[in-house]
C-alpha atoms as a PDB file:
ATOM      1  CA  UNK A   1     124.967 229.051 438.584  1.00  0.00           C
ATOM      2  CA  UNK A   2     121.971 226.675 439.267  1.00  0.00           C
ATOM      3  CA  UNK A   3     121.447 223.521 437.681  1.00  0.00           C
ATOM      4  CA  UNK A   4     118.320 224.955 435.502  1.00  0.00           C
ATOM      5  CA  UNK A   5     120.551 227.996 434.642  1.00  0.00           C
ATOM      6  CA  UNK A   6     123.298 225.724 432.822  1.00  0.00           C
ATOM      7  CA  UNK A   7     120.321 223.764 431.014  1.00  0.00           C
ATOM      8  CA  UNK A   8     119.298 226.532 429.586  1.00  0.00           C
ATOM      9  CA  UNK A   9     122.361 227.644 427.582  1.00  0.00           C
ATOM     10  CA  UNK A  10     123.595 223.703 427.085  1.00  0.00           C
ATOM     11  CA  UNK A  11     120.200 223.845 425.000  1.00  0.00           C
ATOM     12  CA  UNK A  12     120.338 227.090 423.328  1.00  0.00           C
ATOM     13  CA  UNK A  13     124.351 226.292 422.132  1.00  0.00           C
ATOM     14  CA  UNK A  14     123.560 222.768 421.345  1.00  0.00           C
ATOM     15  CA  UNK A  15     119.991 224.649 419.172  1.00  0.00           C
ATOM     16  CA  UNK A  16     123.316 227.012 417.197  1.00  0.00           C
ATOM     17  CA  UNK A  17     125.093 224.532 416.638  1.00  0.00           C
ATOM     18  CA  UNK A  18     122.166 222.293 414.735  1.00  0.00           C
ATOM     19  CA  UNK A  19     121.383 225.691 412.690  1.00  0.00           C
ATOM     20  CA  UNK A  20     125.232 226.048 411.319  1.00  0.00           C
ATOM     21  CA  UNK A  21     124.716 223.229 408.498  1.00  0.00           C
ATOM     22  CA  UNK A  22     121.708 225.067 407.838  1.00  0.00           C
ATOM     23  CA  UNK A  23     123.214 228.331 407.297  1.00  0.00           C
ATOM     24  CA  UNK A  24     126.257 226.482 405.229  1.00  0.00           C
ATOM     25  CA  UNK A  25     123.674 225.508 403.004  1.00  0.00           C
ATOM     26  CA  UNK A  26     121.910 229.033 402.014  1.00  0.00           C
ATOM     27  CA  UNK A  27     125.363 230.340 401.289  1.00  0.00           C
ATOM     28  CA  UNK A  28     126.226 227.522 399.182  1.00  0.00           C
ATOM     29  CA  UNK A  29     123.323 227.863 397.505  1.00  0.00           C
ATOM     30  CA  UNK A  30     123.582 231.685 397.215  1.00  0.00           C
ATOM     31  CA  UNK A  31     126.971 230.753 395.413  1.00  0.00           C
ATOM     32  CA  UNK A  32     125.362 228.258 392.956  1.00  0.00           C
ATOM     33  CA  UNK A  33     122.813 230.839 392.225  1.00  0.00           C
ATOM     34  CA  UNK A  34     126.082 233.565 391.448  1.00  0.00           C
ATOM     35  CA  UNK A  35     127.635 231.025 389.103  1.00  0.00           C
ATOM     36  CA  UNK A  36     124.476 229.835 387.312  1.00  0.00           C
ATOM     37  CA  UNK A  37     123.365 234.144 386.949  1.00  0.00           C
ATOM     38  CA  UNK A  38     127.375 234.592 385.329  1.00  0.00           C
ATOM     39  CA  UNK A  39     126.755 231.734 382.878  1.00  0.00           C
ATOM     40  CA  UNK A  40     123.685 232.645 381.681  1.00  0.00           C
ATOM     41  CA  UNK A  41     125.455 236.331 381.015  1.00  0.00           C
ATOM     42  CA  UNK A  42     126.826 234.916 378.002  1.00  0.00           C
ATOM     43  CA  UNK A  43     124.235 232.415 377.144  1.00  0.00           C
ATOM     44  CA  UNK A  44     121.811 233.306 374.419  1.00  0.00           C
ATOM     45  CA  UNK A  45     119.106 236.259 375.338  1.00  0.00           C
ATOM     46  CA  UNK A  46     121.802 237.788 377.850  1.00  0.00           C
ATOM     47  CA  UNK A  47     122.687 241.353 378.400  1.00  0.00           C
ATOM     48  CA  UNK A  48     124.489 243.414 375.511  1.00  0.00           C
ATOM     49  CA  UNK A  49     127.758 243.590 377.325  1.00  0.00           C
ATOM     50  CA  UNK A  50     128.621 239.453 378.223  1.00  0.00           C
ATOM     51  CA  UNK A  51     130.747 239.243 381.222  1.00  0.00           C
ATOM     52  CA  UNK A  52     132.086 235.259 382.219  1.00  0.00           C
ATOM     53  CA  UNK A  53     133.336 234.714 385.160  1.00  0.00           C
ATOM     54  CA  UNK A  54     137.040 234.320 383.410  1.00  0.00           C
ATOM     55  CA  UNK A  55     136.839 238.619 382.990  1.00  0.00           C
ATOM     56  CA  UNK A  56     136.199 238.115 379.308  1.00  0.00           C
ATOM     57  CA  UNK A  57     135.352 241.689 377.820  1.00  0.00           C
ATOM     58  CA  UNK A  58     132.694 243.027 376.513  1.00  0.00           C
ATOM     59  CA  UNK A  59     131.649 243.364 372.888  1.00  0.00           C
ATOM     60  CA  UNK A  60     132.868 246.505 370.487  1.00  0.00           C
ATOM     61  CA  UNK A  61     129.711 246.093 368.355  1.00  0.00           C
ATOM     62  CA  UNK A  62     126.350 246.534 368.523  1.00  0.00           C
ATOM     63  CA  UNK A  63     124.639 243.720 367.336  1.00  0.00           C
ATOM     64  CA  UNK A  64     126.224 239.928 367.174  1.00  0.00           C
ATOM     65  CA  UNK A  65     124.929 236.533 366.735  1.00  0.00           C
ATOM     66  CA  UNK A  66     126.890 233.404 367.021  1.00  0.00           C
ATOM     67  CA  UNK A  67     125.498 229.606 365.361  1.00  0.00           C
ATOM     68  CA  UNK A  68     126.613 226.327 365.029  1.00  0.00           C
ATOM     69  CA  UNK A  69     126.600 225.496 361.631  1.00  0.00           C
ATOM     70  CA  UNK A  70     125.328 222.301 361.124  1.00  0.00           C
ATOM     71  CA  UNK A  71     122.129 222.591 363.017  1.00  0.00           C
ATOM     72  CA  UNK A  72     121.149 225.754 363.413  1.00  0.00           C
ATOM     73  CA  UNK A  73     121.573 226.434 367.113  1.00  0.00           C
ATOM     74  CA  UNK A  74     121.946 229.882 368.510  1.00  0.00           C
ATOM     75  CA  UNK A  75     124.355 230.018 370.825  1.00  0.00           C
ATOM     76  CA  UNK A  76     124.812 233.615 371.365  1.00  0.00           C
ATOM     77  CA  UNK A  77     122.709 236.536 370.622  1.00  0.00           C
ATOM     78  CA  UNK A  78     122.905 240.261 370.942  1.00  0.00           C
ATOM     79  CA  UNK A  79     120.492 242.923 369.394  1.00  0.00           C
ATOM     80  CA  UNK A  80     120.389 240.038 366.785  1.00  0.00           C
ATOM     81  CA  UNK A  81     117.196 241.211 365.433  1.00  0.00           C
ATOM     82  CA  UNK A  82     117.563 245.050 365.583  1.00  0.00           C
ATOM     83  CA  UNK A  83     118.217 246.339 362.058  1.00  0.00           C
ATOM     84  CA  UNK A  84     121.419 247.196 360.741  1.00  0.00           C
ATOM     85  CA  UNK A  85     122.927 248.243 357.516  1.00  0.00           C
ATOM     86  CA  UNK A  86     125.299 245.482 356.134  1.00  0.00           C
ATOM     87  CA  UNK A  87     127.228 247.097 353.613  1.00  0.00           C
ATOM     88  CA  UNK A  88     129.833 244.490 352.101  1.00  0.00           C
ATOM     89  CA  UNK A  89     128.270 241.806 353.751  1.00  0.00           C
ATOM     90  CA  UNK A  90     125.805 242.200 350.967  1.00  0.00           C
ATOM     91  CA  UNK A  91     128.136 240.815 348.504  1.00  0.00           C
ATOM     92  CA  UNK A  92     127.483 237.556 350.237  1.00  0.00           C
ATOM     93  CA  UNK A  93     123.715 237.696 348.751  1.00  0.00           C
ATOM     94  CA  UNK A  94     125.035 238.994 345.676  1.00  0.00           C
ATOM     95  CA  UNK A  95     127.421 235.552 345.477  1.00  0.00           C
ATOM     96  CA  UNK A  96     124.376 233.552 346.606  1.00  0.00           C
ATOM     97  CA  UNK A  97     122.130 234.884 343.461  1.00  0.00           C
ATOM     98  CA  UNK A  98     124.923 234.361 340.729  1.00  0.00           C
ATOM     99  CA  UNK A  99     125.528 231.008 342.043  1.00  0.00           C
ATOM    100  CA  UNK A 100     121.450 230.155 341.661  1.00  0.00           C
ATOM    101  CA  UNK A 101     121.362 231.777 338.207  1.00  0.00           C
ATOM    102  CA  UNK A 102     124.231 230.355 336.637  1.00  0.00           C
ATOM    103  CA  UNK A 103     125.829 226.445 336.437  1.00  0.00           C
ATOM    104  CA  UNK A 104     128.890 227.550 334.105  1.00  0.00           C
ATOM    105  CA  UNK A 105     131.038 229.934 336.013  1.00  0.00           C
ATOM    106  CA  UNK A 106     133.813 229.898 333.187  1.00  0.00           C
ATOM    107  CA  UNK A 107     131.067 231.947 331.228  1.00  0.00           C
ATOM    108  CA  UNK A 108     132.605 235.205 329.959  1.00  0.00           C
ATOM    109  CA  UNK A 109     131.526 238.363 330.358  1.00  0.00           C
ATOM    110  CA  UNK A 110     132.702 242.220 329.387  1.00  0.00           C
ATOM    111  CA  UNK A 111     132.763 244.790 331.875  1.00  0.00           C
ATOM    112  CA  UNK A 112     130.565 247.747 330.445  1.00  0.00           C
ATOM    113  CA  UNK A 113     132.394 250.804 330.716  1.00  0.00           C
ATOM    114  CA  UNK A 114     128.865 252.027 332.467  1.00  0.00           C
ATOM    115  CA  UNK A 115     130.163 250.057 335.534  1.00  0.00           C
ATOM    116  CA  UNK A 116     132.898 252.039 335.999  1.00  0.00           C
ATOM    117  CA  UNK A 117     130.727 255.356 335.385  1.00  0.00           C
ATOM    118  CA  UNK A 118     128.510 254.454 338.322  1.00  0.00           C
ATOM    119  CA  UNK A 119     131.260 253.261 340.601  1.00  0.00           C
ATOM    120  CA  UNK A 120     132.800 256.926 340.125  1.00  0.00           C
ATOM    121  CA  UNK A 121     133.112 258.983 343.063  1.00  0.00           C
ATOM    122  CA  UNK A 122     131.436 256.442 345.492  1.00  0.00           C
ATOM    123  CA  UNK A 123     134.720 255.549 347.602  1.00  0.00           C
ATOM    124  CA  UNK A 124     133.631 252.261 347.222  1.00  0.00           C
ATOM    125  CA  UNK A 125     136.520 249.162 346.375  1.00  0.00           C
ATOM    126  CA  UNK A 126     137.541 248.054 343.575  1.00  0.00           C
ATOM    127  CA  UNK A 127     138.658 244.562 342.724  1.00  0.00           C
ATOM    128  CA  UNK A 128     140.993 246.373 339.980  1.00  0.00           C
ATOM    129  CA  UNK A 129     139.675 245.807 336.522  1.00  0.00           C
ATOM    130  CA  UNK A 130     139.037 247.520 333.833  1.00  0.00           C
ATOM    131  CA  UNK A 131     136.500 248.720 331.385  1.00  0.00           C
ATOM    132  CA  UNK A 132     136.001 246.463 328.378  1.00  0.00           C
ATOM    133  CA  UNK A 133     137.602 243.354 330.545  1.00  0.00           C
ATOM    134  CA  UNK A 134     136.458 240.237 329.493  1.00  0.00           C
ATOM    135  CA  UNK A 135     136.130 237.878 332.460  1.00  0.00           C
ATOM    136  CA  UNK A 136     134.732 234.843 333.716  1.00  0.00           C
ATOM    137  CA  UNK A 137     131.811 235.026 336.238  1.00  0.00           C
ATOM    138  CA  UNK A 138     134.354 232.897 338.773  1.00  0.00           C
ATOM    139  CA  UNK A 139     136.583 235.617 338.484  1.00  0.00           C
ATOM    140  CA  UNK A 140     133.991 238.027 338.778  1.00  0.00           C
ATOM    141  CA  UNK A 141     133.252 236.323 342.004  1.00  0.00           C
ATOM    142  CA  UNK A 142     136.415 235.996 343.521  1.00  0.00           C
ATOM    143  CA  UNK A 143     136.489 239.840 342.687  1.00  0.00           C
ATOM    144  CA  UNK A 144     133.659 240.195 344.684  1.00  0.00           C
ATOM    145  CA  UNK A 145     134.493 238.545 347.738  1.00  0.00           C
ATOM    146  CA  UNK A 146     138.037 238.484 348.647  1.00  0.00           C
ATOM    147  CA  UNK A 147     139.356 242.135 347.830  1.00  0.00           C
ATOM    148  CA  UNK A 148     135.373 243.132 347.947  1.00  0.00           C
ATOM    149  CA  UNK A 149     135.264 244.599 344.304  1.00  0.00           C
ATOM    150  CA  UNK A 150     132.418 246.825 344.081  1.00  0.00           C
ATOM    151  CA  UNK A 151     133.544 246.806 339.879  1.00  0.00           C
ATOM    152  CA  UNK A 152     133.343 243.061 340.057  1.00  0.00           C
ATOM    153  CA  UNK A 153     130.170 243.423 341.898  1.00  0.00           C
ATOM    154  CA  UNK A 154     128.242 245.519 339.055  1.00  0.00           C
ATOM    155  CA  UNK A 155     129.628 243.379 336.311  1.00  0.00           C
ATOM    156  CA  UNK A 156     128.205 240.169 337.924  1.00  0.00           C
ATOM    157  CA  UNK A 157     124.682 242.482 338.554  1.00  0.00           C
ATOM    158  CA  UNK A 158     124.610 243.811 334.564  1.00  0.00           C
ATOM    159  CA  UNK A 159     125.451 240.400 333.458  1.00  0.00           C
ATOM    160  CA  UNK A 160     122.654 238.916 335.478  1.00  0.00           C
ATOM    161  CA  UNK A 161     119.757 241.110 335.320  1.00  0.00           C
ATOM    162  CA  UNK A 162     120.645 243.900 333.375  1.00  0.00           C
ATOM    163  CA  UNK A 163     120.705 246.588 336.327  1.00  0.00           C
ATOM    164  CA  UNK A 164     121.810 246.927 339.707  1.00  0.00           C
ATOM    165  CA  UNK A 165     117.868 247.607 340.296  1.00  0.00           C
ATOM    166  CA  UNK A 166     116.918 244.599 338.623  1.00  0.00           C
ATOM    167  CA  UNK A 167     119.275 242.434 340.135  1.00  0.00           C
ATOM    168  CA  UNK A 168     118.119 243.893 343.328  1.00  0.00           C
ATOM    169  CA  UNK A 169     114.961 242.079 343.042  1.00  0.00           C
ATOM    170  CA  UNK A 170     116.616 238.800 342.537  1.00  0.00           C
ATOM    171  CA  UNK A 171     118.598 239.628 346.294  1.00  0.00           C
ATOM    172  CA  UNK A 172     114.946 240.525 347.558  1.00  0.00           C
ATOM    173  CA  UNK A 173     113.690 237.077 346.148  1.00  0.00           C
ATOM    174  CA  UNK A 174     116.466 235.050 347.582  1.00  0.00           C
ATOM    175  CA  UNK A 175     116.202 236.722 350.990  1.00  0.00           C
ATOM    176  CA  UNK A 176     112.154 235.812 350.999  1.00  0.00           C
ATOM    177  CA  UNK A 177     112.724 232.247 350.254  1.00  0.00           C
ATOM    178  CA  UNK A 178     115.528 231.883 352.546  1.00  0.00           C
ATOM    179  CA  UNK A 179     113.020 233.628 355.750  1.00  0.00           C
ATOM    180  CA  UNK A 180     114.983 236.522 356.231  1.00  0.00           C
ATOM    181  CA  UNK A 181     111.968 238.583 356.845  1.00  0.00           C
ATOM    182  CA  UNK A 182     113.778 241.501 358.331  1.00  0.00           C
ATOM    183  CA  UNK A 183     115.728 242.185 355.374  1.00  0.00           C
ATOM    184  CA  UNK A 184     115.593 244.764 351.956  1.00  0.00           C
ATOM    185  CA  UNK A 185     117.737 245.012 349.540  1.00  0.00           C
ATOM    186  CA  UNK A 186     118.544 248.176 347.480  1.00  0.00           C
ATOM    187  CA  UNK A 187     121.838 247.471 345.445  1.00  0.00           C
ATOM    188  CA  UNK A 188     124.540 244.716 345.172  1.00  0.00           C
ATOM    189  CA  UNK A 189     127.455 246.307 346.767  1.00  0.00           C
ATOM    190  CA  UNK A 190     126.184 247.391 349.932  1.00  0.00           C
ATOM    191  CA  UNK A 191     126.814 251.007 349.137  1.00  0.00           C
ATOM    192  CA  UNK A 192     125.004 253.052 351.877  1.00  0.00           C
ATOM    193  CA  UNK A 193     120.965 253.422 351.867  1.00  0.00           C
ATOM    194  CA  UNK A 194     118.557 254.205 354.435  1.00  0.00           C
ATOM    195  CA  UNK A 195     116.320 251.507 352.830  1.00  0.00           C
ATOM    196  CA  UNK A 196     119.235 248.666 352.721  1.00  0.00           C
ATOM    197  CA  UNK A 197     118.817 246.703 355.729  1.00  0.00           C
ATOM    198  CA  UNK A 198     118.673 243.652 357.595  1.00  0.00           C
ATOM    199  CA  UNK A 199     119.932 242.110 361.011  1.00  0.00           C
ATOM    200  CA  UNK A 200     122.768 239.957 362.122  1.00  0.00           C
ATOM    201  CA  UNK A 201     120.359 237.132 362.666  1.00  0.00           C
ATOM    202  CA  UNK A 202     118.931 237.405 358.877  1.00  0.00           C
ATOM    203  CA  UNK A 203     122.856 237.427 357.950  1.00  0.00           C
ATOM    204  CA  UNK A 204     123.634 234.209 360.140  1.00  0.00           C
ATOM    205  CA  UNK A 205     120.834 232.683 357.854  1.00  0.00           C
ATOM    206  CA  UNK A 206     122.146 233.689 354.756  1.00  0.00           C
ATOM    207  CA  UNK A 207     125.722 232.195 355.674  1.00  0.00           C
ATOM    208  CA  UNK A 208     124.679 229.129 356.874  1.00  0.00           C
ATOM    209  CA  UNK A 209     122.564 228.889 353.409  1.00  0.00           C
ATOM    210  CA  UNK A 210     125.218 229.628 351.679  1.00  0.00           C
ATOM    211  CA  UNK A 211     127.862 227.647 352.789  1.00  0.00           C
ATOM    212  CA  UNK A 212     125.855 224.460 351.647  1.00  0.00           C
ATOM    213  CA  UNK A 213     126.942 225.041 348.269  1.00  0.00           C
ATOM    214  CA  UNK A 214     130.342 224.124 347.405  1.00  0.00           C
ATOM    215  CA  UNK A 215     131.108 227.168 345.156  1.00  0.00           C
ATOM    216  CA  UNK A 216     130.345 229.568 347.929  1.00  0.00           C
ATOM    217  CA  UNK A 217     132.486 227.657 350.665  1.00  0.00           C
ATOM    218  CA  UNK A 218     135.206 227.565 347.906  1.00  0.00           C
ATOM    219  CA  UNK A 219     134.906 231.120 347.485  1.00  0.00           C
ATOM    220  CA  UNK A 220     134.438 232.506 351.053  1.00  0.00           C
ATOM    221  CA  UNK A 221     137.235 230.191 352.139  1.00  0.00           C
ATOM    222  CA  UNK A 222     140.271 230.833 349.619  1.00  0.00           C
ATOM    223  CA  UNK A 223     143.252 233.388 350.652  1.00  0.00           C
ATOM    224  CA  UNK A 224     144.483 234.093 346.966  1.00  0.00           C
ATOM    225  CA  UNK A 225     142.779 233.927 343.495  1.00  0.00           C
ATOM    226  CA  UNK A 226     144.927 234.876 339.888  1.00  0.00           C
ATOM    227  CA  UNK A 227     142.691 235.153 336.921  1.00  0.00           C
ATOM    228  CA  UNK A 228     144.108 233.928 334.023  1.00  0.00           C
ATOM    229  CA  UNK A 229     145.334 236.515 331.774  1.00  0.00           C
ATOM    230  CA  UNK A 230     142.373 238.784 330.124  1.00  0.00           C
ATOM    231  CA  UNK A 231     142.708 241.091 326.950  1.00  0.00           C
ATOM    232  CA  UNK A 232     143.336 244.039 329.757  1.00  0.00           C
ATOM    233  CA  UNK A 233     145.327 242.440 332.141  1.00  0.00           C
ATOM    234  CA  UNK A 234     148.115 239.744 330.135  1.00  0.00           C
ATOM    235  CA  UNK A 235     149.715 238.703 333.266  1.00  0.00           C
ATOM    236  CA  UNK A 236     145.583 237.859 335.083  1.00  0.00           C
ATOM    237  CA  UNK A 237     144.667 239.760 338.156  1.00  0.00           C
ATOM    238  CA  UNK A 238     145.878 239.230 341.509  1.00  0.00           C
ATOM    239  CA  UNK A 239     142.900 238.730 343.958  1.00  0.00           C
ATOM    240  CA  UNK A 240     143.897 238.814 348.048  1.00  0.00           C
ATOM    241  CA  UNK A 241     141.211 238.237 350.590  1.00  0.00           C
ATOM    242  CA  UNK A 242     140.349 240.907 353.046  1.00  0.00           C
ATOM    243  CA  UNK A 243     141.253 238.824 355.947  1.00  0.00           C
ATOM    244  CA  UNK A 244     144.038 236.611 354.355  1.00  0.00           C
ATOM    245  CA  UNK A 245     146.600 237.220 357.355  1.00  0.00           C
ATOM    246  CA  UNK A 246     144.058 235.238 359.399  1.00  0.00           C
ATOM    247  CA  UNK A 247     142.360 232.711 357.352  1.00  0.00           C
ATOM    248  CA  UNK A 248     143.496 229.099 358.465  1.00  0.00           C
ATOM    249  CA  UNK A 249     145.708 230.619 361.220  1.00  0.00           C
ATOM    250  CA  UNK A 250     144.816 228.479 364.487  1.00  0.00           C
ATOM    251  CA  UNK A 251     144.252 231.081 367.492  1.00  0.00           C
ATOM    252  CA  UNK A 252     144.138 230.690 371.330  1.00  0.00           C
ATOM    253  CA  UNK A 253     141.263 228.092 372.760  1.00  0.00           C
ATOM    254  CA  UNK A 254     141.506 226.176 369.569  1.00  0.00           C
ATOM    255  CA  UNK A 255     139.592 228.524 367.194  1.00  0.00           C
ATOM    256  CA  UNK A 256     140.607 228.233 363.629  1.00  0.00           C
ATOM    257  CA  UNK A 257     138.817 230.665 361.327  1.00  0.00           C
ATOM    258  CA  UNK A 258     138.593 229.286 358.101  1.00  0.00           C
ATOM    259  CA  UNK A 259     136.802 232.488 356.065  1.00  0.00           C
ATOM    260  CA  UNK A 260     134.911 235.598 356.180  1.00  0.00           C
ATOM    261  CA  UNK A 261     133.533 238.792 354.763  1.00  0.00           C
ATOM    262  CA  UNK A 262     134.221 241.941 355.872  1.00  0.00           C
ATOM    263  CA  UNK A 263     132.012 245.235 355.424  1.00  0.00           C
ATOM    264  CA  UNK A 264     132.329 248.935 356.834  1.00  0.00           C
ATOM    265  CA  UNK A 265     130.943 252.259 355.744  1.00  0.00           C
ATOM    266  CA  UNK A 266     130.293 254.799 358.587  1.00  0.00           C
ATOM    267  CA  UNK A 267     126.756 254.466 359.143  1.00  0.00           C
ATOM    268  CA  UNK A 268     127.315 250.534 359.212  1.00  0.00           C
ATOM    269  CA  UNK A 269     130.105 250.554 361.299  1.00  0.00           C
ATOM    270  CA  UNK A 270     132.946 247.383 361.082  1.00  0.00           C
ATOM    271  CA  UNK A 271     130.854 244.436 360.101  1.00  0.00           C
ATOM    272  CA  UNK A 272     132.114 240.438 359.672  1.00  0.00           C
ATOM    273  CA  UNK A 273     130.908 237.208 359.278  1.00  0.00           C
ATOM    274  CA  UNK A 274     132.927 234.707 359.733  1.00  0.00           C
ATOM    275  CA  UNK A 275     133.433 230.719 359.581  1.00  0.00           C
ATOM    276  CA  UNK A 276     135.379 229.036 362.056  1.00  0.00           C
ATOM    277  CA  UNK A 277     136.192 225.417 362.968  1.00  0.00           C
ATOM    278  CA  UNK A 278     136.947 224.528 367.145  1.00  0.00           C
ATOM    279  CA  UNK A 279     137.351 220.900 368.102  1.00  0.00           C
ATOM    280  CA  UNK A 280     136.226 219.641 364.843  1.00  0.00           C
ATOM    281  CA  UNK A 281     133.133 221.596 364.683  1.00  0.00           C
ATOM    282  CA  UNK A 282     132.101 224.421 362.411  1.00  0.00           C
ATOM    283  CA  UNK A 283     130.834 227.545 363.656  1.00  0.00           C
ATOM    284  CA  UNK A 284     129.672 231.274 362.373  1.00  0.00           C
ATOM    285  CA  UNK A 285     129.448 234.106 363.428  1.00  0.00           C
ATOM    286  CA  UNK A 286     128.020 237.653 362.351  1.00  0.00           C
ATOM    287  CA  UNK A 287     128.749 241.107 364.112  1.00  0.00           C
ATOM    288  CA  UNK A 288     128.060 244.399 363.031  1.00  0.00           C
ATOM    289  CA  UNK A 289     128.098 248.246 364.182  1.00  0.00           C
ATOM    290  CA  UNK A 290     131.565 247.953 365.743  1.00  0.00           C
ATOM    291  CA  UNK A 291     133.259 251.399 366.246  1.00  0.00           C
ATOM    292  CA  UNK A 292     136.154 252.437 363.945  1.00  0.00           C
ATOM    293  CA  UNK A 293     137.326 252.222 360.199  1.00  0.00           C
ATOM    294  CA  UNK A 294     139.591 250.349 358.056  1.00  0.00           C
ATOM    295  CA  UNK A 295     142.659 252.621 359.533  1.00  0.00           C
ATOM    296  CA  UNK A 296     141.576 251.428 363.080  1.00  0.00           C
ATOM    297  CA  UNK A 297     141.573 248.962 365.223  1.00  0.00           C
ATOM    298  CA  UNK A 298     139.892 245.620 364.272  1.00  0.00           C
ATOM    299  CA  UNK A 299     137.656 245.432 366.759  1.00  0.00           C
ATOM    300  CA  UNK A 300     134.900 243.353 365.086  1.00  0.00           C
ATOM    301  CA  UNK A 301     137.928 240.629 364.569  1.00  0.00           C
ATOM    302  CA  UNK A 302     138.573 241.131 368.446  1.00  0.00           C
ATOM    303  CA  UNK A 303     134.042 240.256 368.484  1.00  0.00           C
ATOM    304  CA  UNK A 304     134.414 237.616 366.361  1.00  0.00           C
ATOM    305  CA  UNK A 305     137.441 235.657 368.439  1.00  0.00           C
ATOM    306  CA  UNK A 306     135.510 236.738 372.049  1.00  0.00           C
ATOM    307  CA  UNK A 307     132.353 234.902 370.461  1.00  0.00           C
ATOM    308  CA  UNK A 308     133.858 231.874 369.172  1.00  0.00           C
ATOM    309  CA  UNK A 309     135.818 231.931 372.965  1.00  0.00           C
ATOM    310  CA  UNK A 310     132.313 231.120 374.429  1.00  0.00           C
ATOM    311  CA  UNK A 311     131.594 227.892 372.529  1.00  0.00           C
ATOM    312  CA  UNK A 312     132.950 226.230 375.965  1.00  0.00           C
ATOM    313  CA  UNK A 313     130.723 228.401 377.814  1.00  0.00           C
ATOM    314  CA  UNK A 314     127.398 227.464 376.173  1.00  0.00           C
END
């Protein structure tokens, strides 16, 4: 091989081996660009089915926000404005209105017998009173909220405003002052109706509203209430939350949930909003429209735990 030969490919292998850093670099940076696309898969605005790079499954229901209490911030979002149907989660406005129209929760009040009437047939829960109870609006509350009493629920709304209807209008009030502009209200227990909506996003607001009063953290936080004793019930009435296996119980990654309110019917699906506390901050979360029933799996539990999971990843 001549001299001019050999100078040709010493230059052309000494020209490949300038462009290898090169080509190091685009596939570094192709790998960058992989990780950065998988984070923002469960940052806020990402697709319906988050996937982290840790395998982390997808969510059961349909629509699911997750917020950092103390300022607002979103830091997860699916469908979070698409409407659902809330049901129980619409004893959480119900709370919210009682708590604005009365100071004096040791106020008594008798459970019509008309109550009872209206809850007949419905298949909604029941707290477990009993016509002509005399109560106080606390226990009324705690009625409401931890077993999800739908007869605690109309005895609060008669003593209120007269009529489920009427106090209606009070819950349609509240939710206009509060911005939830994607939201109607068309009874106090959350009872199916095609025109009783809202979204998880208007819910998120609601919670983190509520939770700034002290009587609503009290209530959506306690695992057990007993009544004293009532001229129906001499020994009070035992009250158990819906989620009392799990309130205060600390979970993998740190989470601790502290509270909640559950909700199904069929056309709404499992439904939850939670409070939970992870490295000494609080955090909530709403889900709705996961698949199943009471008699199934929790899957909108499974949500809220996969969602709290993420606070690392955001």
């Amino acid at each position: 091989m001549n001299d001019n030969r050999r100078n040709i490919i010493s230059r052309r292998r000494k020209r490949k081996a300038r462009g290898r850093p090169a080509l190091f670099l685009i596939i570094a940076g192709l790998s960058l660009y992989m990780v950065v696309f998988a984070f923002k898969a469960i940052s806020p605005g990402g697709p319906a089915h988050p996937v982290n790079a840790m395998g982390s499954a997808g969510l059961y229901s349909e629509s699911a926000v997750l917020m950092r209490l103390d300022g607002g911030e979103v830091l997860f979002q699916k469908n979070s404005g698409e409407k659902i149907y809330p049901a129980s989660l619409t004893k959480l406005m119900t709370v919210l209105v009682i708590l604005d129209q009365f100071e004096d929760l040791d106020h008594t009040v008798t459970l019509p017998g008309e109550v009872f009437d209206c809850l007949s047939g419905s298949g909604a829960s029941v707290a477990g009173f009993l016509p002509g109870e005399q109560l106080t609006l606390r226990d009324l509350l705690y009625g409401c909220v931890l077993p999800s009493g739908a007869d605690a629920v109309m005895g609060l709304a008669c003593a209120t405003a007269g009529s489920e209807e009427n106090f209606a209008e009070l819950m349609n009030g509240k939710a206009a002052e509060l911005g939830m502009a994607h939201t109607h209200f068309k009874n106090a227990t959350g009872l199916h109706d095609p025109g009783h909506y809202t979204t998880v996003m208007d819910m998120a607001v609601l919670l983190r509203a509520g939770l700034k009063n002290p009587d609503f953290r009290e209530l959506l936080t306690t695992f057990d209430y007993q009544t004293e004793p009532t001229n129906r019930h001499p020994g009070g009435v035992g009250l158990s939350s819906t989620l009392n296996s799990l309130m205060g119980t600390p979970y993998p990654d740190g989470v601790t949930l502290l509270g909640g309110k559950t909700g199904y019917t069929e056309e709404a699906g499992l439904c939850l909003a939670t409070l939970a506390e992870k490295d000494g901050r609080e955090y909530i979360a709403v889900t709705a429209g996961a698949p199943g029933s009471h008699e199934t799996s929790p899957r909108h539990l499974k949500d809220a735990f996969l969602l709290y999971g993420l606070v690392d990843c955001v």
